[in-house]
PDB file of N, CA and C in Angstrom:
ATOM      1  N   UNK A   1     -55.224 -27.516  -1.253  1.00  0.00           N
ATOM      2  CA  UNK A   1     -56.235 -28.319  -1.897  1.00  0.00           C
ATOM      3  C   UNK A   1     -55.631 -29.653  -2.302  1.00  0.00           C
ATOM      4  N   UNK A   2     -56.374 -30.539  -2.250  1.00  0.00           N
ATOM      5  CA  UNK A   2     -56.236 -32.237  -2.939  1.00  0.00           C
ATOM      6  C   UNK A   2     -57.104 -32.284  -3.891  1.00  0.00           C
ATOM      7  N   UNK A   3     -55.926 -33.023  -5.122  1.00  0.00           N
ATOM      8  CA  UNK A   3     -56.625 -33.691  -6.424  1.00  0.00           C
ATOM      9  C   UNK A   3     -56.798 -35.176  -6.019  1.00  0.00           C
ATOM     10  N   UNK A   4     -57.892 -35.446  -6.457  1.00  0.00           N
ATOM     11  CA  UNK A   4     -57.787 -37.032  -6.020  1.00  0.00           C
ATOM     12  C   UNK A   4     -58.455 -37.527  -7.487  1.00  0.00           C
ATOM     13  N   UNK A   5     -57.651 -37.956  -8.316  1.00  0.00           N
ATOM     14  CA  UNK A   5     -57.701 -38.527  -9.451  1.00  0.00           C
ATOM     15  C   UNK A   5     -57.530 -40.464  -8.931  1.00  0.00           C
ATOM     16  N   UNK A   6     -58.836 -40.701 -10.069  1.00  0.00           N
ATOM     17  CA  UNK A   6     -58.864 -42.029 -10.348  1.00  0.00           C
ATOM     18  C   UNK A   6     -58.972 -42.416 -11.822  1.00  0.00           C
ATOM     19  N   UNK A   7     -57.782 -43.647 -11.939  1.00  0.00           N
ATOM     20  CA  UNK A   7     -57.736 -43.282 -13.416  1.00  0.00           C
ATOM     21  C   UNK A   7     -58.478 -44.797 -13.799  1.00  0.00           C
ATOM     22  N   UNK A   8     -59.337 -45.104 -14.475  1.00  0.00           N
ATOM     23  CA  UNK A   8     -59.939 -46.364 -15.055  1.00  0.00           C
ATOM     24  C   UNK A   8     -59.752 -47.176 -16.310  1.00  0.00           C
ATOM     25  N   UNK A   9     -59.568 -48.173 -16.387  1.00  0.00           N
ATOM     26  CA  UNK A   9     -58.991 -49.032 -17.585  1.00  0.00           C
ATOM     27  C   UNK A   9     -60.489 -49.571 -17.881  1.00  0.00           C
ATOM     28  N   UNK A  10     -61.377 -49.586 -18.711  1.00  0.00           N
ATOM     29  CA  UNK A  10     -62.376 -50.393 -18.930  1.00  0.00           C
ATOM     30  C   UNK A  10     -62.718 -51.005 -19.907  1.00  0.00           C
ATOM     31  N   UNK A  11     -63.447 -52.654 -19.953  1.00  0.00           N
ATOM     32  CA  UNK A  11     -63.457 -53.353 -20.824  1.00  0.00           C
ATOM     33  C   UNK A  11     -64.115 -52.395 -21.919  1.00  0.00           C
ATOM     34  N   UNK A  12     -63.956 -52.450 -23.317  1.00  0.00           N
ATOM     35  CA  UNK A  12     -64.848 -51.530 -24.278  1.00  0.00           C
ATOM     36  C   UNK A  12     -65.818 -52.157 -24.323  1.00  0.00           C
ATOM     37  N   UNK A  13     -66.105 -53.178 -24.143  1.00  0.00           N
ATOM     38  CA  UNK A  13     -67.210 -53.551 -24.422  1.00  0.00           C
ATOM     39  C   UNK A  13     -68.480 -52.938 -23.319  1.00  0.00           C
ATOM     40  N   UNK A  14     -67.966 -52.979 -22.440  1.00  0.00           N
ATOM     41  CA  UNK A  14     -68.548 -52.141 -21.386  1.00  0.00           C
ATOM     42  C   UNK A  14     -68.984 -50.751 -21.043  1.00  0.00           C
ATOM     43  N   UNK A  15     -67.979 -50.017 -22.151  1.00  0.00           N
ATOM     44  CA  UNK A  15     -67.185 -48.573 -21.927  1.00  0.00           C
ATOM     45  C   UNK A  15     -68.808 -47.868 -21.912  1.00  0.00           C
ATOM     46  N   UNK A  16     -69.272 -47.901 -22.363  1.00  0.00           N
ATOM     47  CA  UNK A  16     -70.756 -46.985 -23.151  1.00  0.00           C
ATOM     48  C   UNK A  16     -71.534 -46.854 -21.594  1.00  0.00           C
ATOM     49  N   UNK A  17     -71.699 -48.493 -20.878  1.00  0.00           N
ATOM     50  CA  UNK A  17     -72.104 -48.312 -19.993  1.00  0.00           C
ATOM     51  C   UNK A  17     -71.979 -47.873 -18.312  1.00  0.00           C
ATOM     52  N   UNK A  18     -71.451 -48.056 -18.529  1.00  0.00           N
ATOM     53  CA  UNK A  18     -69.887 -47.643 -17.702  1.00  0.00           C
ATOM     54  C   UNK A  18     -70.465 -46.241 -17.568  1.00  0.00           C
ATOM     55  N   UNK A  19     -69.492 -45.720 -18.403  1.00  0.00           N
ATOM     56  CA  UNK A  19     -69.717 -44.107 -18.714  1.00  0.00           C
ATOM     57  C   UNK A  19     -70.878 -43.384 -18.261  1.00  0.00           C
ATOM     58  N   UNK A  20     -71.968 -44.054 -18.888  1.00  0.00           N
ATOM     59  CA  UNK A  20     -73.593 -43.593 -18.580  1.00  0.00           C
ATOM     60  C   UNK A  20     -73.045 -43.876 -16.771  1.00  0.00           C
ATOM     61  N   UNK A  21     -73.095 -44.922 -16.371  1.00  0.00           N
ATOM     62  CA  UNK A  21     -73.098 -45.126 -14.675  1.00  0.00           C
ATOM     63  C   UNK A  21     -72.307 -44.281 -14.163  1.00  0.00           C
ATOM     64  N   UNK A  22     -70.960 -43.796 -14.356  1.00  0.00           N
ATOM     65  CA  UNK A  22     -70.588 -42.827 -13.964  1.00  0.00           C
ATOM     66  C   UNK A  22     -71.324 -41.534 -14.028  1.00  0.00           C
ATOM     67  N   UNK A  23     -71.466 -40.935 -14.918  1.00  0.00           N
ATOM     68  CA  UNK A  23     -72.044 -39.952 -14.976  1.00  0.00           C
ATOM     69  C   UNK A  23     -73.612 -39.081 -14.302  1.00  0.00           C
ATOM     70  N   UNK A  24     -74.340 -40.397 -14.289  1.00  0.00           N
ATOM     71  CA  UNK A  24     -75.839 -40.415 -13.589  1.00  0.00           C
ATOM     72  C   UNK A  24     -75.997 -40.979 -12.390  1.00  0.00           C
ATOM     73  N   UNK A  25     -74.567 -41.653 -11.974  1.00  0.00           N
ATOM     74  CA  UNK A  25     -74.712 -42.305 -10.456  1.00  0.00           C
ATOM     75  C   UNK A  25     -73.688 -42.347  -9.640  1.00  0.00           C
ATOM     76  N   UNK A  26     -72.479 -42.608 -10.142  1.00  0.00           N
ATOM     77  CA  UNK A  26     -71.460 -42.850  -8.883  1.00  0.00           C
ATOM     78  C   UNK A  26     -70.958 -41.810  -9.028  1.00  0.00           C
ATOM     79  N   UNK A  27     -70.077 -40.735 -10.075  1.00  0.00           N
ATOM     80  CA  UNK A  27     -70.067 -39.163  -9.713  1.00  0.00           C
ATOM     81  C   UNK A  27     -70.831 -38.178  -9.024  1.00  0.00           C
ATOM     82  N   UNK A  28     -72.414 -38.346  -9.687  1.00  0.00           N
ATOM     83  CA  UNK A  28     -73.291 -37.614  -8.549  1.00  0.00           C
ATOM     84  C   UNK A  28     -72.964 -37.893  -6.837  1.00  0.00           C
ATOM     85  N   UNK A  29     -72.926 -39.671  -6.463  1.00  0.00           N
ATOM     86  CA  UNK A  29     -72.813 -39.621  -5.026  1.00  0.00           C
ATOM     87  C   UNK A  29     -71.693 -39.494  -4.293  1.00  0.00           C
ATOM     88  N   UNK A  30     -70.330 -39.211  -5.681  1.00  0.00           N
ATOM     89  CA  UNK A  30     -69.440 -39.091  -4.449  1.00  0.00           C
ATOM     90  C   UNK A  30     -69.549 -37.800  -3.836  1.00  0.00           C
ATOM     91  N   UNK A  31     -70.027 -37.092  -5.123  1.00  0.00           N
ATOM     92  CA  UNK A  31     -70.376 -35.177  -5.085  1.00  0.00           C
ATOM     93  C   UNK A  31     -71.555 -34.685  -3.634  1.00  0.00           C
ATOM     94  N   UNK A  32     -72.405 -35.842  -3.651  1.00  0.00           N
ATOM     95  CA  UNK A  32     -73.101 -35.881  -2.304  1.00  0.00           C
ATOM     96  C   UNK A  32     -72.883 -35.807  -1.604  1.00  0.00           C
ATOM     97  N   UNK A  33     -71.344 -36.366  -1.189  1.00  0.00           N
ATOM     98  CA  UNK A  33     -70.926 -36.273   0.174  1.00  0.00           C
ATOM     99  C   UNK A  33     -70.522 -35.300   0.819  1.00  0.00           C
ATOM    100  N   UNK A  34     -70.743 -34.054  -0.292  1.00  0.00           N
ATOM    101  CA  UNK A  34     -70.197 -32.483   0.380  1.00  0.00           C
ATOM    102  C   UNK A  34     -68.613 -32.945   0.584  1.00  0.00           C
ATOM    103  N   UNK A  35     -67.722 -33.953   0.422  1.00  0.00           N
ATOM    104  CA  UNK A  35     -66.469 -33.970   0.637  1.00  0.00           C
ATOM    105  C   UNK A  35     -65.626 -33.170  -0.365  1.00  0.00           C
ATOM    106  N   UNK A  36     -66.104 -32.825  -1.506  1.00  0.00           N
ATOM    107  CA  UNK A  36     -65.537 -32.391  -2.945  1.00  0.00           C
ATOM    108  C   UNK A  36     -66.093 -30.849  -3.564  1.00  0.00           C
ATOM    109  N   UNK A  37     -65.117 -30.288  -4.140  1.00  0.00           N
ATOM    110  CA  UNK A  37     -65.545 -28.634  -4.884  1.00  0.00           C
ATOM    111  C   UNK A  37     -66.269 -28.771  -6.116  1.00  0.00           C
ATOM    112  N   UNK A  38     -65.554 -29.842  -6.897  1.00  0.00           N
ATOM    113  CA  UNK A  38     -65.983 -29.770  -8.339  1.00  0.00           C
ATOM    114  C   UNK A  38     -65.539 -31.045  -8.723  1.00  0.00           C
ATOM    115  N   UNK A  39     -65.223 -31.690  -9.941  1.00  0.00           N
ATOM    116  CA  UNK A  39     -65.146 -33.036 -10.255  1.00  0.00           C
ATOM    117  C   UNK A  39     -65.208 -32.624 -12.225  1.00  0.00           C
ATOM    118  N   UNK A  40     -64.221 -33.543 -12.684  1.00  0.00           N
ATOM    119  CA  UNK A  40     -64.143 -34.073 -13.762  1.00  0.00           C
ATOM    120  C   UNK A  40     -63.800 -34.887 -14.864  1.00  0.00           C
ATOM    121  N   UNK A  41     -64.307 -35.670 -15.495  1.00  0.00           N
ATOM    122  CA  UNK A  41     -64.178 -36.937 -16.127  1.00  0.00           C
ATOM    123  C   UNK A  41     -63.296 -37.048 -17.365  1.00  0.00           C
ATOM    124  N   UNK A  42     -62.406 -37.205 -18.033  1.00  0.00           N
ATOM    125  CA  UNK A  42     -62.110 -36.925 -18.823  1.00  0.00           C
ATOM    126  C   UNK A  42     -61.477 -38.982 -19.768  1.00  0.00           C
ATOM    127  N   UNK A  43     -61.307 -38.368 -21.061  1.00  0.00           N
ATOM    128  CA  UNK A  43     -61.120 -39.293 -21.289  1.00  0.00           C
ATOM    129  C   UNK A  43     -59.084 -39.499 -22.012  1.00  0.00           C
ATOM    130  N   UNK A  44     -58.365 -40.815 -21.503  1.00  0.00           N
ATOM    131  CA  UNK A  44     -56.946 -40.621 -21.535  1.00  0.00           C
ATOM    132  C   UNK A  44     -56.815 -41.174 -23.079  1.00  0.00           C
ATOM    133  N   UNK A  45     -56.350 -40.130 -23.558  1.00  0.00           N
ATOM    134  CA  UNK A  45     -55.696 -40.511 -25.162  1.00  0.00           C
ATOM    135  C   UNK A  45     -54.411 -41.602 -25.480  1.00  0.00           C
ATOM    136  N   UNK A  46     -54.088 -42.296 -26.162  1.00  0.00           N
ATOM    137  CA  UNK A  46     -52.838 -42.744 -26.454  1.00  0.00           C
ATOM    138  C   UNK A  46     -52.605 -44.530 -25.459  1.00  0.00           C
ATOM    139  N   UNK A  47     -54.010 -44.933 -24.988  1.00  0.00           N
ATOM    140  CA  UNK A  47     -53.793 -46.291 -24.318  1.00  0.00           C
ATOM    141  C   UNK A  47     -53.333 -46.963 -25.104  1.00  0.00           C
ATOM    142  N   UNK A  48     -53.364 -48.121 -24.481  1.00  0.00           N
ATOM    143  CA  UNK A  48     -53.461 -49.456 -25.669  1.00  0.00           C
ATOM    144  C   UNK A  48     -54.220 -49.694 -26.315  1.00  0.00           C
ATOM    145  N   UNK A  49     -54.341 -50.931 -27.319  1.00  0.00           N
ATOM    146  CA  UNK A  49     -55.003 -51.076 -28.293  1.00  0.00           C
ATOM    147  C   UNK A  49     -55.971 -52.120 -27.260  1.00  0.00           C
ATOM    148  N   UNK A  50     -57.664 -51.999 -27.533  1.00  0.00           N
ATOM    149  CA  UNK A  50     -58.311 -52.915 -26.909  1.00  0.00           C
ATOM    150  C   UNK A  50     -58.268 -52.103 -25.446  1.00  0.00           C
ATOM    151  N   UNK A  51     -58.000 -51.441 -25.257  1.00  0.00           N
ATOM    152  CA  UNK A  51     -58.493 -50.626 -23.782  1.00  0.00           C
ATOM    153  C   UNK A  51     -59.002 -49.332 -23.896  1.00  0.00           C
ATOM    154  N   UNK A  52     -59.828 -49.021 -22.861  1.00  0.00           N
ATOM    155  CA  UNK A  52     -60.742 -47.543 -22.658  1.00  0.00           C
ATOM    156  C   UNK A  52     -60.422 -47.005 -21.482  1.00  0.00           C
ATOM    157  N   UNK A  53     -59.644 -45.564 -21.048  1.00  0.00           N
ATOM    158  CA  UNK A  53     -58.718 -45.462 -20.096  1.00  0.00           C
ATOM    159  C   UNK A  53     -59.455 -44.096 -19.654  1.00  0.00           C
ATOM    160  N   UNK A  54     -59.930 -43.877 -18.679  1.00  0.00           N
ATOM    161  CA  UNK A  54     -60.548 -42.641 -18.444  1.00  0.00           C
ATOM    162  C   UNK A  54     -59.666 -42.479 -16.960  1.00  0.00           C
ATOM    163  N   UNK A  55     -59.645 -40.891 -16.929  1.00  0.00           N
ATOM    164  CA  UNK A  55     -59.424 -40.172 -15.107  1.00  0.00           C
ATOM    165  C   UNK A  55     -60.444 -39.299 -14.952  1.00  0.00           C
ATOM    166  N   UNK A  56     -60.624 -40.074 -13.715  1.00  0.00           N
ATOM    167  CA  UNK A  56     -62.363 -38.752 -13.040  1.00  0.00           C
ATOM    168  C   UNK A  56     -61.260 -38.093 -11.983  1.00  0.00           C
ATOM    169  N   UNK A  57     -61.262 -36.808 -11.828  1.00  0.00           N
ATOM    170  CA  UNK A  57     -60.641 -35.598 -10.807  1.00  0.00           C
ATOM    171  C   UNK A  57     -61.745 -35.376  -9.756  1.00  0.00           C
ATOM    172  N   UNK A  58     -61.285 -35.503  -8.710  1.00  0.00           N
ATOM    173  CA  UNK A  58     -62.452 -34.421  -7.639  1.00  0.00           C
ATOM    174  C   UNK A  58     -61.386 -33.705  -7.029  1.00  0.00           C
ATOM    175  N   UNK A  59     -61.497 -32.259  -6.404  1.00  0.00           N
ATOM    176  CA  UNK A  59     -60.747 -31.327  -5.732  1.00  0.00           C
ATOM    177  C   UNK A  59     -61.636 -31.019  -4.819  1.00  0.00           C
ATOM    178  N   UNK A  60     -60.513 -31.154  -3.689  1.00  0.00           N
ATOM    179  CA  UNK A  60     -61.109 -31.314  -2.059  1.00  0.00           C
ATOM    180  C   UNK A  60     -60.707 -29.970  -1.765  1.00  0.00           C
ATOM    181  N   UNK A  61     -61.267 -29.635  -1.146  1.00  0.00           N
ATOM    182  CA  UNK A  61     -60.391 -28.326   0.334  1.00  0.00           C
ATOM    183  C   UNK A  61     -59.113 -28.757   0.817  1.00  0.00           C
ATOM    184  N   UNK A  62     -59.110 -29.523   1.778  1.00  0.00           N
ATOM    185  CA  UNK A  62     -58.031 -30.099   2.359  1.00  0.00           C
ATOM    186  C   UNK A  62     -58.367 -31.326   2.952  1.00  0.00           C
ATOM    187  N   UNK A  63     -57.110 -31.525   3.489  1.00  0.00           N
ATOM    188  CA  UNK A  63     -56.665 -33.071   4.052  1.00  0.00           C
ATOM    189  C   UNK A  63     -57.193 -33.615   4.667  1.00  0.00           C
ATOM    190  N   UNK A  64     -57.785 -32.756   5.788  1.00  0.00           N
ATOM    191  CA  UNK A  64     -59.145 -33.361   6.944  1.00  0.00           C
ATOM    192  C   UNK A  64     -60.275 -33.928   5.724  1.00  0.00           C
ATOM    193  N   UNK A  65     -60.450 -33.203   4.953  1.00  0.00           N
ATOM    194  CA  UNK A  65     -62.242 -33.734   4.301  1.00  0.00           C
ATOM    195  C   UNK A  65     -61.386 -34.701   3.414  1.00  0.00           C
ATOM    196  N   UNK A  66     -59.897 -34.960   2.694  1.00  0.00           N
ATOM    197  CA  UNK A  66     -60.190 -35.720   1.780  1.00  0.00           C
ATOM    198  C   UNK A  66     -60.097 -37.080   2.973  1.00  0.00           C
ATOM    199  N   UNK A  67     -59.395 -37.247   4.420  1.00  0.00           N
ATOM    200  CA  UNK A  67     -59.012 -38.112   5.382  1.00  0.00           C
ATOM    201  C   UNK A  67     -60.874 -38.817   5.633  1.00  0.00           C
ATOM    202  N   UNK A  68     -61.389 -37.951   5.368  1.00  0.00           N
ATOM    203  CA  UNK A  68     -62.964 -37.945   5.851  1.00  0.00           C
ATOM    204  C   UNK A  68     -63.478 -38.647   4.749  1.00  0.00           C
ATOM    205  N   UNK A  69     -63.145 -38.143   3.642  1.00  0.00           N
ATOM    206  CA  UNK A  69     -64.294 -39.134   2.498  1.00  0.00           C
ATOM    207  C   UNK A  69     -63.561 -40.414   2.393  1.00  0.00           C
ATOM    208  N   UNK A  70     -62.104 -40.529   2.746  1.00  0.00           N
ATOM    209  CA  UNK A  70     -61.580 -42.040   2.374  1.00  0.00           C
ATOM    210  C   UNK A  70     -61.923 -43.287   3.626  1.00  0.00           C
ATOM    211  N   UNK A  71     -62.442 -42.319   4.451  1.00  0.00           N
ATOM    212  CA  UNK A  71     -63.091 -42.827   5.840  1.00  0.00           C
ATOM    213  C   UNK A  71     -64.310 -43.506   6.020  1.00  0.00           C
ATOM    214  N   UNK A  72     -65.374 -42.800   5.735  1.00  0.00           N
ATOM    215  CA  UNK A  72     -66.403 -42.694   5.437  1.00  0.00           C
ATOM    216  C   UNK A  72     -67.048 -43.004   4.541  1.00  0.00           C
ATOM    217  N   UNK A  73     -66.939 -42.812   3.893  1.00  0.00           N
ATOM    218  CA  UNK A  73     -67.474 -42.572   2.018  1.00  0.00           C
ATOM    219  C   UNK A  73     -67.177 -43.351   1.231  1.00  0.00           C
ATOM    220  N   UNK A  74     -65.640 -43.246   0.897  1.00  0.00           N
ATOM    221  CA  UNK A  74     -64.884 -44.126  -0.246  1.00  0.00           C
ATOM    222  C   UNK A  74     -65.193 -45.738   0.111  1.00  0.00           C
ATOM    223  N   UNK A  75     -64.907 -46.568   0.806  1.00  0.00           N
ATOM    224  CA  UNK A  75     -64.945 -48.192   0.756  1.00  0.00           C
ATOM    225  C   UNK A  75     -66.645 -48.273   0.154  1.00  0.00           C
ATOM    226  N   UNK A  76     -67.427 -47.801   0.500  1.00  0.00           N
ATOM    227  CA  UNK A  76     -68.643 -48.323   0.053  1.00  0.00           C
ATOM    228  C   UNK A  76     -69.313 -47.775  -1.246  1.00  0.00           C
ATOM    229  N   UNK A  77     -68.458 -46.900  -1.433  1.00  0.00           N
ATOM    230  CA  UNK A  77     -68.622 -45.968  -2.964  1.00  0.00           C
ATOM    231  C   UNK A  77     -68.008 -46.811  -3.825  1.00  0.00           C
ATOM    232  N   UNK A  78     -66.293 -47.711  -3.426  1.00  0.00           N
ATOM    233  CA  UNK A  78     -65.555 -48.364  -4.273  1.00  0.00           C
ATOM    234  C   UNK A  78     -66.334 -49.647  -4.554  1.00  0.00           C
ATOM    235  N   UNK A  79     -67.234 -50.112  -3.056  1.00  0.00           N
ATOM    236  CA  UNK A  79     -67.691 -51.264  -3.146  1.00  0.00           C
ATOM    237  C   UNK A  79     -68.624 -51.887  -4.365  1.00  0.00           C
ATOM    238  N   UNK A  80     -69.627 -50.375  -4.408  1.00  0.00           N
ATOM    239  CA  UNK A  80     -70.532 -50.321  -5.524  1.00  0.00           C
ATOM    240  C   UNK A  80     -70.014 -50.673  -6.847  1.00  0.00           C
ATOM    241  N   UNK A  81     -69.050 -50.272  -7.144  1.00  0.00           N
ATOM    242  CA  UNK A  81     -68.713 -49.915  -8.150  1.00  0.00           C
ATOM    243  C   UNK A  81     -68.130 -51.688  -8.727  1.00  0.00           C
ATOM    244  N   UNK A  82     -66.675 -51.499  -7.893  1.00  0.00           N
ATOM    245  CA  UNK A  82     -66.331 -52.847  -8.290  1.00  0.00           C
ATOM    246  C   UNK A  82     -67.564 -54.014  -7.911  1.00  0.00           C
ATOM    247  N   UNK A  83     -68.239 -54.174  -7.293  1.00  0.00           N
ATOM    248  CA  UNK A  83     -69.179 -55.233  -7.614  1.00  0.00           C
ATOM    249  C   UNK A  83     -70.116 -55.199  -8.927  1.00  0.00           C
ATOM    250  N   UNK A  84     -70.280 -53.980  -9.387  1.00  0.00           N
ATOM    251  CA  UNK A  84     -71.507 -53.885 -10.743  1.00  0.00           C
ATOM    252  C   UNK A  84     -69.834 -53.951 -11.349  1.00  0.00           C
ATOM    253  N   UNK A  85     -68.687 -53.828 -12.005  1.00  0.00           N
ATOM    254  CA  UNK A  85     -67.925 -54.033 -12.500  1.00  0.00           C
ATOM    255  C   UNK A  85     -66.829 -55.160 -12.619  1.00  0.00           C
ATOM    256  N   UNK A  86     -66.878 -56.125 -11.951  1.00  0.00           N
ATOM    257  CA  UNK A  86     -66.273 -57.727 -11.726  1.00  0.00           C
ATOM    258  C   UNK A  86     -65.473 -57.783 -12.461  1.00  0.00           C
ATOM    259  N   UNK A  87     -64.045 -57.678 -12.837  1.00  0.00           N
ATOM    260  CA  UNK A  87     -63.372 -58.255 -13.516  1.00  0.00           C
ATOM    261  C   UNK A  87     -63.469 -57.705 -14.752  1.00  0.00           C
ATOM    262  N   UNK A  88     -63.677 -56.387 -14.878  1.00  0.00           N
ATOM    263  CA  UNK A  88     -63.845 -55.776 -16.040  1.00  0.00           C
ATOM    264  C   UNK A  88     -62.758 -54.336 -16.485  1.00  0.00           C
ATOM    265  N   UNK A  89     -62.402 -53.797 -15.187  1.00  0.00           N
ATOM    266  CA  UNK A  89     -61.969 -52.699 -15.023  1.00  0.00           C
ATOM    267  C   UNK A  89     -60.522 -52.736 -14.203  1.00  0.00           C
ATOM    268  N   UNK A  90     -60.126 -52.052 -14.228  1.00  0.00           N
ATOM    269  CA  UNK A  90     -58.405 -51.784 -13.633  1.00  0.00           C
ATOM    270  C   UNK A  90     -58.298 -50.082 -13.111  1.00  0.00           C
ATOM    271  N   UNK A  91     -58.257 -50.262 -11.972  1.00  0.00           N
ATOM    272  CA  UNK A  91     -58.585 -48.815 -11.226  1.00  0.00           C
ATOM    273  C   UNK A  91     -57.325 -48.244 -10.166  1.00  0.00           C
ATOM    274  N   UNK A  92     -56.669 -47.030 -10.319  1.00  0.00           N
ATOM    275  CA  UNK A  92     -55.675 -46.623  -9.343  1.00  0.00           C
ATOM    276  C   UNK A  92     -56.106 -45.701  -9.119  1.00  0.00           C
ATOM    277  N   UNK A  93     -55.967 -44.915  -7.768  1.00  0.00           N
ATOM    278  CA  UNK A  93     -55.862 -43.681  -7.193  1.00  0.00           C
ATOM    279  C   UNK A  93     -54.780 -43.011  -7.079  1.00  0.00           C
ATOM    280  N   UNK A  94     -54.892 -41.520  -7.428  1.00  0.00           N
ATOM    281  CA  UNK A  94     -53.716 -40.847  -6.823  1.00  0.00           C
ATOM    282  C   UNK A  94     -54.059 -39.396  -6.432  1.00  0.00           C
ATOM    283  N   UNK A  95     -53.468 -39.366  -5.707  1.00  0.00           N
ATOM    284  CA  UNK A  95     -53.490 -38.114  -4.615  1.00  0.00           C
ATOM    285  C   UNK A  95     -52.787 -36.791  -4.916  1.00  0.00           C
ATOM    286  N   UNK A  96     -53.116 -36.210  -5.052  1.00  0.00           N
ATOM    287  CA  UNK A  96     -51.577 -34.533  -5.167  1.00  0.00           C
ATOM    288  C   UNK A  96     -52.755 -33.400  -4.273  1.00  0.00           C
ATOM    289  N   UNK A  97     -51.290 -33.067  -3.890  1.00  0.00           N
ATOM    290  CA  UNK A  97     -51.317 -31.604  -3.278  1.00  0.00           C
ATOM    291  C   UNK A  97     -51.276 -30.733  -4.239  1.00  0.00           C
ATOM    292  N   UNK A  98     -52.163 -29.683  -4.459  1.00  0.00           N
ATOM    293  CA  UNK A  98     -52.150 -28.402  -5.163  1.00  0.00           C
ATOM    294  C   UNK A  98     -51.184 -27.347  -4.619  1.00  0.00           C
ATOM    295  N   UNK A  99     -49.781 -27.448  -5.182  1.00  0.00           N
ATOM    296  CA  UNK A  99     -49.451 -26.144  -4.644  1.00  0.00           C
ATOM    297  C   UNK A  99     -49.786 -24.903  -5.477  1.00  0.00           C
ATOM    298  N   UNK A 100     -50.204 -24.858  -6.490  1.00  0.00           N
ATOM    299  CA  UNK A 100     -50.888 -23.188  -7.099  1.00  0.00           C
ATOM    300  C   UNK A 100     -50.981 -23.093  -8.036  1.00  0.00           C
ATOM    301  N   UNK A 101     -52.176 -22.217  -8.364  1.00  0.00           N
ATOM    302  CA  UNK A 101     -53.228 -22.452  -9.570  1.00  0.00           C
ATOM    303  C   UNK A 101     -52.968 -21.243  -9.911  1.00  0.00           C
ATOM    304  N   UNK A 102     -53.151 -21.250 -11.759  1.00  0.00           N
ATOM    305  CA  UNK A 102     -52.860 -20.196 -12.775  1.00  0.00           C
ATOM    306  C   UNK A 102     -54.465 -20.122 -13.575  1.00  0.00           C
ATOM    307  N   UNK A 103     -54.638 -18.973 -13.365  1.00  0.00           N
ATOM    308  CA  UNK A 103     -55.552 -18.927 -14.269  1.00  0.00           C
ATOM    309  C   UNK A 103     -55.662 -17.257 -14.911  1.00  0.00           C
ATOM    310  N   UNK A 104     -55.891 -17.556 -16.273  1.00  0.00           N
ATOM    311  CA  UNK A 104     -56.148 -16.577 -16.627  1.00  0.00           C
ATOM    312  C   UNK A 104     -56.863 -14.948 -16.057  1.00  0.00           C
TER     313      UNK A 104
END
């Protein structure tokens, strides 16, 4: 399995809305793409002062579908985003391989 975490820096002034847009629009469509299992947003404790730092998770199957949504999917999903967001936000991706899950 692939984690594909994106972690977001956002203006606060923004943060409220932001948030709402994630939640009611650009999470729902990446989830559309059938490329992803599950997905979650969380928010990063301990930023700087004057910043709002969130990581959204999606967990793929494997490498073919995540090769497929960064193909397909991702440039015009990112496109959306950074255009309703201009100069507001600071965004990285990162990738991991799941080697094995504990669960109770």
């Amino acid at each position: 399995m692939i984690l594909y975490n994106v972690t977001v820096s956002i203006d606060p002034e923004i943060s409220e809305d932001w948030l709402s847009w994630m939640r009611t629009k650009h999470i729902p469509d990446v989830m559309a793409t059938n490329c992803f299992l599950e997905s979650r947003i969380s928010r990063i404790h301990g930023e700087e002062e004057g910043e709002v730092t969130y990581s959204i998770m999606y967990l793929c199957p494997n490498q073919k579908t995540m090769d497929f949504y960064q193909e397909k999917h991702a440039p015009e999903l990112q496109k959306d985003h950074s255009e309703r967001y201009t100069g507001r936000f600071a965004a990285f991706r990162t990738f991991l391989s799941v080697i094995e899950e504990f669960k109770p």
